[in-house]
C-alpha atoms as a PDB file:
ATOM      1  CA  UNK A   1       0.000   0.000   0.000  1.00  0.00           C
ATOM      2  CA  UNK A   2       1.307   3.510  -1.094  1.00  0.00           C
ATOM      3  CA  UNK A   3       0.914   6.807   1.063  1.00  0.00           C
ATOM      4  CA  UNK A   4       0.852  10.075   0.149  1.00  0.00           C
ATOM      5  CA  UNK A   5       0.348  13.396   2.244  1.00  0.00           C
ATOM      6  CA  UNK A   6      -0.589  16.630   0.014  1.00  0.00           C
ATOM      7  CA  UNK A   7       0.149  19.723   1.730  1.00  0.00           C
ATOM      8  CA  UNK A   8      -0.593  23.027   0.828  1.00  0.00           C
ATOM      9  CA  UNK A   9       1.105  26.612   1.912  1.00  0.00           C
ATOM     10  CA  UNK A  10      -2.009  28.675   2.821  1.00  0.00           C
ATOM     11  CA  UNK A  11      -5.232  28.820   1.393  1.00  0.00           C
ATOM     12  CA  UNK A  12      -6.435  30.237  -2.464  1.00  0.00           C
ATOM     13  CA  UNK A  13      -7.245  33.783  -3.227  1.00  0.00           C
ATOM     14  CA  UNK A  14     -11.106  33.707  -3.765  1.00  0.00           C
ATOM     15  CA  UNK A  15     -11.761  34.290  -7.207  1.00  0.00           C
ATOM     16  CA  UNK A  16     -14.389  36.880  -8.035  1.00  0.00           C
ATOM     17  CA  UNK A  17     -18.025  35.706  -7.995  1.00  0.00           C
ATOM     18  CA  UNK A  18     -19.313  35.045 -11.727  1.00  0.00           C
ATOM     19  CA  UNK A  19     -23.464  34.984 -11.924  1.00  0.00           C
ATOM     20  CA  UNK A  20     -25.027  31.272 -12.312  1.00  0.00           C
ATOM     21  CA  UNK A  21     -26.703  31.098 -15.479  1.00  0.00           C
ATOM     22  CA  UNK A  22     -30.721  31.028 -14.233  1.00  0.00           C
ATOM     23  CA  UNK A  23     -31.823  27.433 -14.008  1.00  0.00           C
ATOM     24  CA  UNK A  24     -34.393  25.742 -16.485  1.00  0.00           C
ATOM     25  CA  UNK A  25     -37.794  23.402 -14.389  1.00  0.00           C
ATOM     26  CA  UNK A  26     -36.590  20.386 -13.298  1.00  0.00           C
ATOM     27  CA  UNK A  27     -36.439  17.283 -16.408  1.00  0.00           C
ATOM     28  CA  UNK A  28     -37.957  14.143 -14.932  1.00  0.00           C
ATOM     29  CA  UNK A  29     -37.201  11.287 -17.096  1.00  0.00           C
ATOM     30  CA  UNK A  30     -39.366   7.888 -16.923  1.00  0.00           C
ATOM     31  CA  UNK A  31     -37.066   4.574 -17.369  1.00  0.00           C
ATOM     32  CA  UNK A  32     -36.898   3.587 -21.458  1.00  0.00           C
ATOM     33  CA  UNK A  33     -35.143   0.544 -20.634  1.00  0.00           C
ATOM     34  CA  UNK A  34     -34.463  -2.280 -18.282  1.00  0.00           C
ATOM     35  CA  UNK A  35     -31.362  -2.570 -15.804  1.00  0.00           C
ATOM     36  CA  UNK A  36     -28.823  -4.334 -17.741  1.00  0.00           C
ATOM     37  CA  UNK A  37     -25.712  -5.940 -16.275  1.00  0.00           C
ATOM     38  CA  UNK A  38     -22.173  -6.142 -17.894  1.00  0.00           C
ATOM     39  CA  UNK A  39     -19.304  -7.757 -16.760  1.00  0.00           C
ATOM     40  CA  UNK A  40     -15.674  -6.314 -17.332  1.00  0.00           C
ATOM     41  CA  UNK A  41     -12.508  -7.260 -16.114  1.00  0.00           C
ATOM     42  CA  UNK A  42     -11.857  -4.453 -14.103  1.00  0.00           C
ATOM     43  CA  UNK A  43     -15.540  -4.205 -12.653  1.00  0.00           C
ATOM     44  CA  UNK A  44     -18.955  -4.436 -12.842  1.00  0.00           C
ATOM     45  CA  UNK A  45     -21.907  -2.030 -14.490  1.00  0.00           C
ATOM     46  CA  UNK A  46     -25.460  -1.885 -14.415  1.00  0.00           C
ATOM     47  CA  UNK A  47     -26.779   0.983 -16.709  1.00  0.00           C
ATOM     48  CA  UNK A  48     -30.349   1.897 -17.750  1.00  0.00           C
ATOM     49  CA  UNK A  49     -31.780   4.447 -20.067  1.00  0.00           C
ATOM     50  CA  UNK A  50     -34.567   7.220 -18.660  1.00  0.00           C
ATOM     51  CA  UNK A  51     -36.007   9.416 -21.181  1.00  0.00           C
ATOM     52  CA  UNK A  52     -36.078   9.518 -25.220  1.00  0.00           C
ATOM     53  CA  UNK A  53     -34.560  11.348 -28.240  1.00  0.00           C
ATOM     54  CA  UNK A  54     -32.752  14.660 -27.534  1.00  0.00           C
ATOM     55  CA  UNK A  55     -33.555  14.069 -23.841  1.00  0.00           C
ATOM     56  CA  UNK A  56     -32.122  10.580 -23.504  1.00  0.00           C
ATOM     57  CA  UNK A  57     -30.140   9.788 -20.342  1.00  0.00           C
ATOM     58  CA  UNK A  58     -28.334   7.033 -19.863  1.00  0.00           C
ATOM     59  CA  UNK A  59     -26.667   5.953 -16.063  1.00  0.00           C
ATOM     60  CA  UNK A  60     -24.540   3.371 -15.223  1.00  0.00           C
ATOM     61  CA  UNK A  61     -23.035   2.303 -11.515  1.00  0.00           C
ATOM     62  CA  UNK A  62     -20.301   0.725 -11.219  1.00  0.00           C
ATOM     63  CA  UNK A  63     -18.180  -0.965  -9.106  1.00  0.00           C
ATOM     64  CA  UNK A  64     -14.721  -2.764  -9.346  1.00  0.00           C
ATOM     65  CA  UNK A  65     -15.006  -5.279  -5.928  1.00  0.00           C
ATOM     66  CA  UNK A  66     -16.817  -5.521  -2.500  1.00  0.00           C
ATOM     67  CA  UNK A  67     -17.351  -2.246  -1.566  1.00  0.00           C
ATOM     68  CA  UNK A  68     -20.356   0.407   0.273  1.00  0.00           C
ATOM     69  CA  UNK A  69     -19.658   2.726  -2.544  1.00  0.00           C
ATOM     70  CA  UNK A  70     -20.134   2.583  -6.563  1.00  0.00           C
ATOM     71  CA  UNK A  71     -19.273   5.251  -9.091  1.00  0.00           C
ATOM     72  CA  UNK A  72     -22.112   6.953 -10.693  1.00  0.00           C
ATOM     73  CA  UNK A  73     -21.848   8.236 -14.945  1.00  0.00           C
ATOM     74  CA  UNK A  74     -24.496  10.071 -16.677  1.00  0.00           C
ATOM     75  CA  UNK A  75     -24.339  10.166 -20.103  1.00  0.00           C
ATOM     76  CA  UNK A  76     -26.542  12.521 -22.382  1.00  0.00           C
ATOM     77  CA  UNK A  77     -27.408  15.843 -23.833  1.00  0.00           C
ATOM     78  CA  UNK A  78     -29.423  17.231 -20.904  1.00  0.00           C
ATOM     79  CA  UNK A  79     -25.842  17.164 -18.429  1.00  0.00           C
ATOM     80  CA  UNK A  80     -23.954  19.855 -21.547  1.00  0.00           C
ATOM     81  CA  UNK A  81     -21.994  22.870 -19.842  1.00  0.00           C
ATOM     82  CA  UNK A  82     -22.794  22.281 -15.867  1.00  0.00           C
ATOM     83  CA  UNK A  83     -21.814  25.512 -14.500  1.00  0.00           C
ATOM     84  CA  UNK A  84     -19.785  25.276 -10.966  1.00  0.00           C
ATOM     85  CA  UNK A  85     -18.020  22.985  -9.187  1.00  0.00           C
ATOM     86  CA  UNK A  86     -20.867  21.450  -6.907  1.00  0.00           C
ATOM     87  CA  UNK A  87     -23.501  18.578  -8.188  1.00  0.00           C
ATOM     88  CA  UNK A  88     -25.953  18.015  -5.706  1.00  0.00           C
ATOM     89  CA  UNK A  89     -27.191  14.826  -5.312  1.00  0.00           C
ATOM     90  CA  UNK A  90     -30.141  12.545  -4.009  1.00  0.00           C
ATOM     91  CA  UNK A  91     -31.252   9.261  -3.638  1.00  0.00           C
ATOM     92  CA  UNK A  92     -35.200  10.473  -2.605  1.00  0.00           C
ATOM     93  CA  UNK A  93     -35.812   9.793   0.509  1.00  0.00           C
ATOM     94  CA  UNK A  94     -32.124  10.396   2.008  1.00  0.00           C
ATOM     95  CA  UNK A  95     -31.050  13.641   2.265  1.00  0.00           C
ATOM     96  CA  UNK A  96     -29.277  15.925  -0.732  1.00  0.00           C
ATOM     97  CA  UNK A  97     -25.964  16.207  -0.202  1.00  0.00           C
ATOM     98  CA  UNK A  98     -23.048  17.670  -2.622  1.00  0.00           C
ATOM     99  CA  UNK A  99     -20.395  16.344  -4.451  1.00  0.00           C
ATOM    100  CA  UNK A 100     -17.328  17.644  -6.891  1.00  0.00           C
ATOM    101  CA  UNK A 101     -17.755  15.945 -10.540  1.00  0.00           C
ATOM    102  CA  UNK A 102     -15.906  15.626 -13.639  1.00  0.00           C
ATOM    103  CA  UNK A 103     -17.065  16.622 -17.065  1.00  0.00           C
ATOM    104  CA  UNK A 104     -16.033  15.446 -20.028  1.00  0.00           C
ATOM    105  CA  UNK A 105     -17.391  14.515 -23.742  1.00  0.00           C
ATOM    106  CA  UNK A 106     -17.412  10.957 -25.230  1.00  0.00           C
ATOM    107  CA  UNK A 107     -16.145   9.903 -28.427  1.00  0.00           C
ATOM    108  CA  UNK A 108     -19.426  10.464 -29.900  1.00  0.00           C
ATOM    109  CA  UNK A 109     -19.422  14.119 -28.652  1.00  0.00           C
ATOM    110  CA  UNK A 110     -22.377  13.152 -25.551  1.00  0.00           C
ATOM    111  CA  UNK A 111     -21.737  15.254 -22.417  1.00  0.00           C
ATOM    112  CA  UNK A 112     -20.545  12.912 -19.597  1.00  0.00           C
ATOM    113  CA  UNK A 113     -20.436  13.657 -15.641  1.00  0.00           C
ATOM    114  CA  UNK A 114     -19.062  11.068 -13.209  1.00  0.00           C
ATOM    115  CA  UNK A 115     -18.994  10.864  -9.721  1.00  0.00           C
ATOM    116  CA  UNK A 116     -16.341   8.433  -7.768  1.00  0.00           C
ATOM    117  CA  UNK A 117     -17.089   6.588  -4.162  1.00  0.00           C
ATOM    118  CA  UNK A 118     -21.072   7.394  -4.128  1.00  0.00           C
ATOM    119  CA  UNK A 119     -22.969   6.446  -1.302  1.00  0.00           C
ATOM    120  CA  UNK A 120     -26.635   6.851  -0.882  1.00  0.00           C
ATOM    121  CA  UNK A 121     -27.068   8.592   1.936  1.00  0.00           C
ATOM    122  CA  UNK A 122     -24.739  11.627   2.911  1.00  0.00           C
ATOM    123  CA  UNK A 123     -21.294  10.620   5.357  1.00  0.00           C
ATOM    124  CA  UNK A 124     -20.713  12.020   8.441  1.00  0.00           C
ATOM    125  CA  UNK A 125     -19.012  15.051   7.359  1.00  0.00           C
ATOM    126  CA  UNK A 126     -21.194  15.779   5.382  1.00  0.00           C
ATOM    127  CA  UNK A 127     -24.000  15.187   7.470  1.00  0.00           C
ATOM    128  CA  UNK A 128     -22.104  17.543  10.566  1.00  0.00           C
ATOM    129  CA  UNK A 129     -21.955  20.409   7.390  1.00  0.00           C
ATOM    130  CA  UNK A 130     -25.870  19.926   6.789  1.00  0.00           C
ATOM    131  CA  UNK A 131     -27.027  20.169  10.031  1.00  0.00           C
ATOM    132  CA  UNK A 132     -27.870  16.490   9.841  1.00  0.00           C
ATOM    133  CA  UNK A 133     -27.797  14.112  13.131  1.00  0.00           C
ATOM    134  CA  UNK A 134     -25.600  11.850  13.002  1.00  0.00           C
ATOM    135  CA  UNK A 135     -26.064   8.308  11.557  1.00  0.00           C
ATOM    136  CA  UNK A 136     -27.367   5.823  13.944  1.00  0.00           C
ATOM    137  CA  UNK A 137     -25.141   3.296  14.877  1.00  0.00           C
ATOM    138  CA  UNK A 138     -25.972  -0.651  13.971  1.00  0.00           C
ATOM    139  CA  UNK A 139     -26.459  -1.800  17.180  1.00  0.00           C
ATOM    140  CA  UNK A 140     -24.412  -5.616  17.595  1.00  0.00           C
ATOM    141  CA  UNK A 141     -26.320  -6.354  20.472  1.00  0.00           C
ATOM    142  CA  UNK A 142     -29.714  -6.985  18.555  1.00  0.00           C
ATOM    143  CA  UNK A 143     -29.944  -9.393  16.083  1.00  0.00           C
ATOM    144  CA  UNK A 144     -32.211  -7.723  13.556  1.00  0.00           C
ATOM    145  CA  UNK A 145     -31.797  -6.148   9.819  1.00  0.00           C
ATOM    146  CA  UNK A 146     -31.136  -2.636  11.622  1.00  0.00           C
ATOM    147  CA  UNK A 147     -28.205  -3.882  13.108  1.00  0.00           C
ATOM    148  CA  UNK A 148     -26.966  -5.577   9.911  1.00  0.00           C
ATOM    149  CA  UNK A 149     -24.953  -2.924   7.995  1.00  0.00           C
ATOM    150  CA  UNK A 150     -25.852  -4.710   4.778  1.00  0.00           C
ATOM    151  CA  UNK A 151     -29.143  -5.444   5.528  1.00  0.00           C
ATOM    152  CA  UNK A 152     -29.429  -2.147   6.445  1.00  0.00           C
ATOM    153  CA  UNK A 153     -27.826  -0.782   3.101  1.00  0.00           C
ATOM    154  CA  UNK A 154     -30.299  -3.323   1.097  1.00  0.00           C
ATOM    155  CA  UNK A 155     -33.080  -1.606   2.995  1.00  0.00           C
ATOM    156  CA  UNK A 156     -32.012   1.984   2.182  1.00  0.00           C
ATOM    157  CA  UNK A 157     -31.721   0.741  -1.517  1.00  0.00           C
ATOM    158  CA  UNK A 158     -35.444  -0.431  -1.717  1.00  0.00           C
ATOM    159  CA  UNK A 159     -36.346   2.797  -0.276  1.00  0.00           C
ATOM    160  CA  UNK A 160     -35.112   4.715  -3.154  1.00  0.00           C
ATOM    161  CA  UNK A 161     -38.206   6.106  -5.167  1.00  0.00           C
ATOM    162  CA  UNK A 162     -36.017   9.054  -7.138  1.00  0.00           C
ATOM    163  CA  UNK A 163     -32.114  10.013  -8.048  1.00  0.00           C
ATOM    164  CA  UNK A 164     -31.910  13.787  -8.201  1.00  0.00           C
ATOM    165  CA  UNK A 165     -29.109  15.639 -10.026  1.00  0.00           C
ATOM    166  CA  UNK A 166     -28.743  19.707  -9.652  1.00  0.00           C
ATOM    167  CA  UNK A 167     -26.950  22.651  -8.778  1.00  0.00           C
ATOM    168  CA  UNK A 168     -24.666  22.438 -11.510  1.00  0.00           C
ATOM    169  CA  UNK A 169     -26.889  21.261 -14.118  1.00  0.00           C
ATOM    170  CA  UNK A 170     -28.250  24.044 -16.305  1.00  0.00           C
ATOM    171  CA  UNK A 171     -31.375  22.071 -16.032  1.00  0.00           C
ATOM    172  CA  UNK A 172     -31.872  19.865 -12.513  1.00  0.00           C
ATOM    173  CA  UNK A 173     -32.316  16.278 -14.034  1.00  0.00           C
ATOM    174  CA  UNK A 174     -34.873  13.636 -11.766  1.00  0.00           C
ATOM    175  CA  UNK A 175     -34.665  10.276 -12.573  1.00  0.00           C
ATOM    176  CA  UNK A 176     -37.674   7.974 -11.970  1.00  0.00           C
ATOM    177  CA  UNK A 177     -35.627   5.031 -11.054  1.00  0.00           C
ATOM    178  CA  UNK A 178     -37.635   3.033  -8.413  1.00  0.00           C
ATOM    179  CA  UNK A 179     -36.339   0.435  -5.611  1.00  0.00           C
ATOM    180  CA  UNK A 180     -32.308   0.345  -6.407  1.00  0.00           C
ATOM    181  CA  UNK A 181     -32.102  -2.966  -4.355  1.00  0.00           C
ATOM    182  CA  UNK A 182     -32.584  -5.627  -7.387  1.00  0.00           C
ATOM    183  CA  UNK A 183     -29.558  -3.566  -9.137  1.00  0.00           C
ATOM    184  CA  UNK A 184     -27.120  -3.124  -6.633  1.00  0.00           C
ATOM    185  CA  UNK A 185     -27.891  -6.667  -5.621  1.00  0.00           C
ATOM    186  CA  UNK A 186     -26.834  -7.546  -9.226  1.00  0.00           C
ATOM    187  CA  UNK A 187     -24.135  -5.386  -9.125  1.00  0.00           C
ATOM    188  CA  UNK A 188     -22.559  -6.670  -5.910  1.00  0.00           C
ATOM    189  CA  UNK A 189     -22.969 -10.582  -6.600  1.00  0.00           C
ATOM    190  CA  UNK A 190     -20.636  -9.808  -9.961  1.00  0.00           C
ATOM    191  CA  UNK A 191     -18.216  -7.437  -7.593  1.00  0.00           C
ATOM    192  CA  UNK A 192     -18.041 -10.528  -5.348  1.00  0.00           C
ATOM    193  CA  UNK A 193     -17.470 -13.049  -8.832  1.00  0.00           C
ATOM    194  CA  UNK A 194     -14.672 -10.209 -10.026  1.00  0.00           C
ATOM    195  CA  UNK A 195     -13.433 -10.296  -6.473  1.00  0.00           C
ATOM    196  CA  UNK A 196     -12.357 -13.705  -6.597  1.00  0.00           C
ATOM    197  CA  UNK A 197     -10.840 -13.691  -9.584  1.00  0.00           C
ATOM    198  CA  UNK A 198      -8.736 -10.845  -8.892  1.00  0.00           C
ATOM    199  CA  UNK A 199      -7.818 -12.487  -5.572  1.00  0.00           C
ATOM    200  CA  UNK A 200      -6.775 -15.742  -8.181  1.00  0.00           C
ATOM    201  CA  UNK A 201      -4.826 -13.262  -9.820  1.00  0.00           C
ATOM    202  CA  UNK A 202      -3.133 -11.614  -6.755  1.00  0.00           C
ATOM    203  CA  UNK A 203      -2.742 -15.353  -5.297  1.00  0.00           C
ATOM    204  CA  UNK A 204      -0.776 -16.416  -8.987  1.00  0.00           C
ATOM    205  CA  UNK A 205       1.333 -13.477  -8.912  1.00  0.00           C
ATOM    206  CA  UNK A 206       5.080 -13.590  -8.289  1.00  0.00           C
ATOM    207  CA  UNK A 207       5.205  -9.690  -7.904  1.00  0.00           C
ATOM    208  CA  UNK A 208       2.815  -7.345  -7.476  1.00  0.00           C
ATOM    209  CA  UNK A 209       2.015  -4.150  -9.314  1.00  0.00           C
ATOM    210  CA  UNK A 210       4.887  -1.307  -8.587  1.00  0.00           C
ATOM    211  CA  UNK A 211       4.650   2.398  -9.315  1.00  0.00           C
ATOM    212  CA  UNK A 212       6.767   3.980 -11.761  1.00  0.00           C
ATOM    213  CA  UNK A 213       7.952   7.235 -11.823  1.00  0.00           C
ATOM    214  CA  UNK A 214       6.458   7.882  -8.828  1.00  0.00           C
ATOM    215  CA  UNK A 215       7.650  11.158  -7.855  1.00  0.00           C
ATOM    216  CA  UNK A 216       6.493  12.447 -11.374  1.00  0.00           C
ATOM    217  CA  UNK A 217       3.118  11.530 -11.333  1.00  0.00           C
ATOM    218  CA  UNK A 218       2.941  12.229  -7.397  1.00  0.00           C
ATOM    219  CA  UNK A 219       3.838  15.802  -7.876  1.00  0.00           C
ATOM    220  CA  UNK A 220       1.060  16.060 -10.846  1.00  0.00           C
ATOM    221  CA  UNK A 221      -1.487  14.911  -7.999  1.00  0.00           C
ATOM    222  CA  UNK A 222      -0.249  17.607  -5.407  1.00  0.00           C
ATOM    223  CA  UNK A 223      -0.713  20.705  -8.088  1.00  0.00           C
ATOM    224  CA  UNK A 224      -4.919  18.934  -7.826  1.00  0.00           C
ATOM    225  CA  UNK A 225      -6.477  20.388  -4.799  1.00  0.00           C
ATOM    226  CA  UNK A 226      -9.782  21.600  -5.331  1.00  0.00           C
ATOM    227  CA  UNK A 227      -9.749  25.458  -4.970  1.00  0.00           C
ATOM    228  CA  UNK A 228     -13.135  25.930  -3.783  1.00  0.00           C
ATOM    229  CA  UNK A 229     -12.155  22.921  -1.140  1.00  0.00           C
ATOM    230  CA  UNK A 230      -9.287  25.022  -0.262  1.00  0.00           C
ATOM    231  CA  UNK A 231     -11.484  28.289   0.318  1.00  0.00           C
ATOM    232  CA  UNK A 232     -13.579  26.374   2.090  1.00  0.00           C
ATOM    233  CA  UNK A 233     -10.528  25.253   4.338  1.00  0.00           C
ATOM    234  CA  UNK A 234     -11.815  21.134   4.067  1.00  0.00           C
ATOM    235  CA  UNK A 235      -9.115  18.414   4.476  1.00  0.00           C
ATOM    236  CA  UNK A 236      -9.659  14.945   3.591  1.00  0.00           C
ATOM    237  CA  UNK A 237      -7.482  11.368   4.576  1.00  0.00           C
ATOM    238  CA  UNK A 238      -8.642   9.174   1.927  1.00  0.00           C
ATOM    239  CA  UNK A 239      -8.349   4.909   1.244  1.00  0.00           C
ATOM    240  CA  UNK A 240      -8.154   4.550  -2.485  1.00  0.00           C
ATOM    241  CA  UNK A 241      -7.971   1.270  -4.272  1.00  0.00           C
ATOM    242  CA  UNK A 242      -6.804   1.137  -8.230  1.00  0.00           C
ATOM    243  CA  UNK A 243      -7.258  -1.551 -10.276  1.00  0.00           C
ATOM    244  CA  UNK A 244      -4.198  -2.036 -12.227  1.00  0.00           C
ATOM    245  CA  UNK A 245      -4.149  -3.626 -15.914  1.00  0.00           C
ATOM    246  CA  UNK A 246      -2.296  -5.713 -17.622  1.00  0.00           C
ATOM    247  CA  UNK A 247      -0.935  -2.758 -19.669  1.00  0.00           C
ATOM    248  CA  UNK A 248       0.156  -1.338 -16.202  1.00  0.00           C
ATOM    249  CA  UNK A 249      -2.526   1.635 -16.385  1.00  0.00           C
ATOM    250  CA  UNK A 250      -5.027   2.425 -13.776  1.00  0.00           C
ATOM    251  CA  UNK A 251      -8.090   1.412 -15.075  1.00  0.00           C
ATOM    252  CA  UNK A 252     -10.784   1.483 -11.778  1.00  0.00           C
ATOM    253  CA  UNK A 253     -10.458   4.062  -8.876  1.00  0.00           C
ATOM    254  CA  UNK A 254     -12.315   3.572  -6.159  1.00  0.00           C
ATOM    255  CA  UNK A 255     -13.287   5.686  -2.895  1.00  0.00           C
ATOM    256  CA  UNK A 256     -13.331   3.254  -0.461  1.00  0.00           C
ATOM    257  CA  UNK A 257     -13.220   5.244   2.772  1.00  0.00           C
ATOM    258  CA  UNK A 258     -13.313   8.986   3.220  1.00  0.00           C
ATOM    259  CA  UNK A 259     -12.802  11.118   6.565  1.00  0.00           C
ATOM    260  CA  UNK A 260     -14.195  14.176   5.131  1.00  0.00           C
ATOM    261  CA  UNK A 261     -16.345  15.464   2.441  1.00  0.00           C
ATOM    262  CA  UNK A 262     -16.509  13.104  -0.322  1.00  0.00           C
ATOM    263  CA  UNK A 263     -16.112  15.909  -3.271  1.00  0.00           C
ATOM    264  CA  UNK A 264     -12.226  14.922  -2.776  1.00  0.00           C
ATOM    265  CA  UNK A 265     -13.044  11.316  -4.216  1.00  0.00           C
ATOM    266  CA  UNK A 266     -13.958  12.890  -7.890  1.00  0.00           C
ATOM    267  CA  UNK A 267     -10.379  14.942  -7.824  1.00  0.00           C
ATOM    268  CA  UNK A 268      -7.852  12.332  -6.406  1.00  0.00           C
ATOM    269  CA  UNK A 269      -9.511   9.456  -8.716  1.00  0.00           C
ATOM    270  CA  UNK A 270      -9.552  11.637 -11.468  1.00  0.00           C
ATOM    271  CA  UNK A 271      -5.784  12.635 -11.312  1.00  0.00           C
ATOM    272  CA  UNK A 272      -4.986   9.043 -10.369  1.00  0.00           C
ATOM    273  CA  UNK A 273      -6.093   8.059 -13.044  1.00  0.00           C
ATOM    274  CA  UNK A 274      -4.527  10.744 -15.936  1.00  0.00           C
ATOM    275  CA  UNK A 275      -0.906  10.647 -14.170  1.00  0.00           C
ATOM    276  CA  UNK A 276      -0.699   7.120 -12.429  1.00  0.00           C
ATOM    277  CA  UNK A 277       1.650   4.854 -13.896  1.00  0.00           C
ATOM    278  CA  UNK A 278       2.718   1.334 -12.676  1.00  0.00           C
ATOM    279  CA  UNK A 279       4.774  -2.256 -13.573  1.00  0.00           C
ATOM    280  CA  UNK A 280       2.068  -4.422 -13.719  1.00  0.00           C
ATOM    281  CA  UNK A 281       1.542  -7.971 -11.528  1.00  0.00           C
ATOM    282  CA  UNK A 282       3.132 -10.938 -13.575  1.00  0.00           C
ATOM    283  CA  UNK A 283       2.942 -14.704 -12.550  1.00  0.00           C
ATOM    284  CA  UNK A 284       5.975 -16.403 -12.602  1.00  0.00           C
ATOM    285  CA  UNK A 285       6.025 -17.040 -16.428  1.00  0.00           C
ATOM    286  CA  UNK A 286       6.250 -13.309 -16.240  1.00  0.00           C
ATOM    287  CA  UNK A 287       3.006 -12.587 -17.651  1.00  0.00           C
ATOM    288  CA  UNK A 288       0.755  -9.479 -16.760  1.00  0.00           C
ATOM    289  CA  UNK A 289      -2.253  -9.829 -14.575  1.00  0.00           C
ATOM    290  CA  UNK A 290      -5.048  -7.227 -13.818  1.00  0.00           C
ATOM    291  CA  UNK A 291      -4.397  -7.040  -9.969  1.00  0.00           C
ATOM    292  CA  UNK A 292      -5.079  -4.307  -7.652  1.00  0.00           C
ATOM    293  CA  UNK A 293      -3.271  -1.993  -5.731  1.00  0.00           C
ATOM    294  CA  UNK A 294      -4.155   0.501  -2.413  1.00  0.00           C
ATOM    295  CA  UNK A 295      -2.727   3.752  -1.365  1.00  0.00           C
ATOM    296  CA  UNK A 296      -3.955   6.621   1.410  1.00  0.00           C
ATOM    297  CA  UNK A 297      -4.024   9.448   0.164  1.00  0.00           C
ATOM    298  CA  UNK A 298      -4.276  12.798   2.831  1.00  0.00           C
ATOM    299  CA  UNK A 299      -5.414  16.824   1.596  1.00  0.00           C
ATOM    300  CA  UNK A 300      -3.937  18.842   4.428  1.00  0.00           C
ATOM    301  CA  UNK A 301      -3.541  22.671   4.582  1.00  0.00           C
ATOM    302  CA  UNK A 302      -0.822  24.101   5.921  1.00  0.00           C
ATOM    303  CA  UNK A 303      -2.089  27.187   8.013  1.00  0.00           C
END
């Protein structure tokens, strides 16, 4: 496991206040299609269509072993030129919270926005900067599905009746999705099937993967730290885990842990993944394996 402590000399000027362009009525899109599952080597998708023609949006979560969180895309014309760096997000009934995203276009020009390490219900930090109580603790002492954290998380799933999308978005995007439980269930029994055969991997491996040019890429990472994060004077200590192909590329980051707010996730998986570079994991004919590979990574302001 790597470690890596990004410190920064004082905070960043604010930068002068530019209007937010007025936002459109809310777009609520129906479901056009079913969930669908796919299978990749490096993790596991379901995806489903909501809405039709220029309005189409397409979502997929995705996750790359056993994990609480998932990483959330939306593809589709109605996410163009998001304005901001804060996406709020909600998983009707738990409570809005708000997140850092990336933006991007796919080969076929659609606007994309992903979001790394989603949960469905706000952390703790992010609950405290609400106003929120604090979660509940599963108690051990009772033997019931409230005191299962997965039973608990399968219950919160169900629950869901809406995903909401805004602040950002030029026009705040609802998304009829209905009970998440029979997806994520789908999505976590192929995690589990792509966990063992990465653990196969790991178990066949003579070395594991390495980092190269380490200090290069590292410093790229430190020049990263959200501005408005900064201003805002928020730190984060993150647990990050990378899947690592054969061609010795990142090609999964996920946002396992976070002790802060999670908009970090979206900037250190993001700049993982564009600077990262590593040796890959060979078996002992010396051939490359997908295999994975953890580091800590900490956002600390020096005062």
């Amino acid at each position: 496991m790597g470690a890596y402590l990004f410190r920064f000399a004082g905070l960043v000027a604010v930068a002068a206040a530019l209007p937010a362009p007025a936002q459109a009525a809310e777009l609520a899109l129906a479901p056009a299609s079913d969930w669908t599952l796919k299978e990749y080597d490096d993790k596991c998708r379901v995806t489903r269509i909501f809405g039709t023609g220029e309005d189409a949006v397409t979502l997929w979560l995705d996750q790359g072993g056993l994990t609480p969180t998932f990483n959330v895309t939306l593809l589709g014309r109605p996410l163009r030129h998001p304005f901001g760096p804060n996406l709020s997000v909600r998983f009707a009934p738990e409570p809005e919270y708000s997140r850092n995203y990336l933006y991007a276009e796919s080969s076929k020009g659609r606007p994309v926005v992903t979001l790394f390490g989603v949960r469905l219900t706000p952390n703790s930090a992010e609950r405290a900067l609400l106003g929120l109580p604090p979660e509940a603790a599963p108690d051990a002492s009772i033997s019931s599905p409230r005191s299962d954290p997965a039973a608990l998380a399968a219950a919160r799933a169900a629950a869901v009746t809406e995903i909401h999308f805004g602040r950002a978005l030029v026009q705040p995007l609802r998304l009829e999705s209905g009970a998440l439980d029979a997806p994520i269930a789908q999505l976590q029994a192929c995690a589990e099937r792509l966990d063992r055969q990465i653990g196969v991997n790991s178990a066949l491996a003579a070395t594991p993967p390495r980092p190269v040019e380490e200090a290069r890429w590292a410093a790229e990472v430190r020049k990263g730290y959200p501005a408005y994060l900064a201003r805002a004077e928020q730190e984060a200590r993150l647990d990050v885990r990378l899947t690592i192909a054969a061609s010795g590329k990142p090609s999964f980051c996920e946002v396992q842990e976070v002790e802060g707010v999670t908009s970090f996730n979206d900037t250190a998986c993001l700049l993982l993944l564009r600077h990262a570079t590593f040796e890959p994991a060979r078996n002992a004919a010396g051939e490359a394996l997908v295999a994975r590979y953890r580091l800590r990574m900490t956002f600390k302001l020096n005062h």
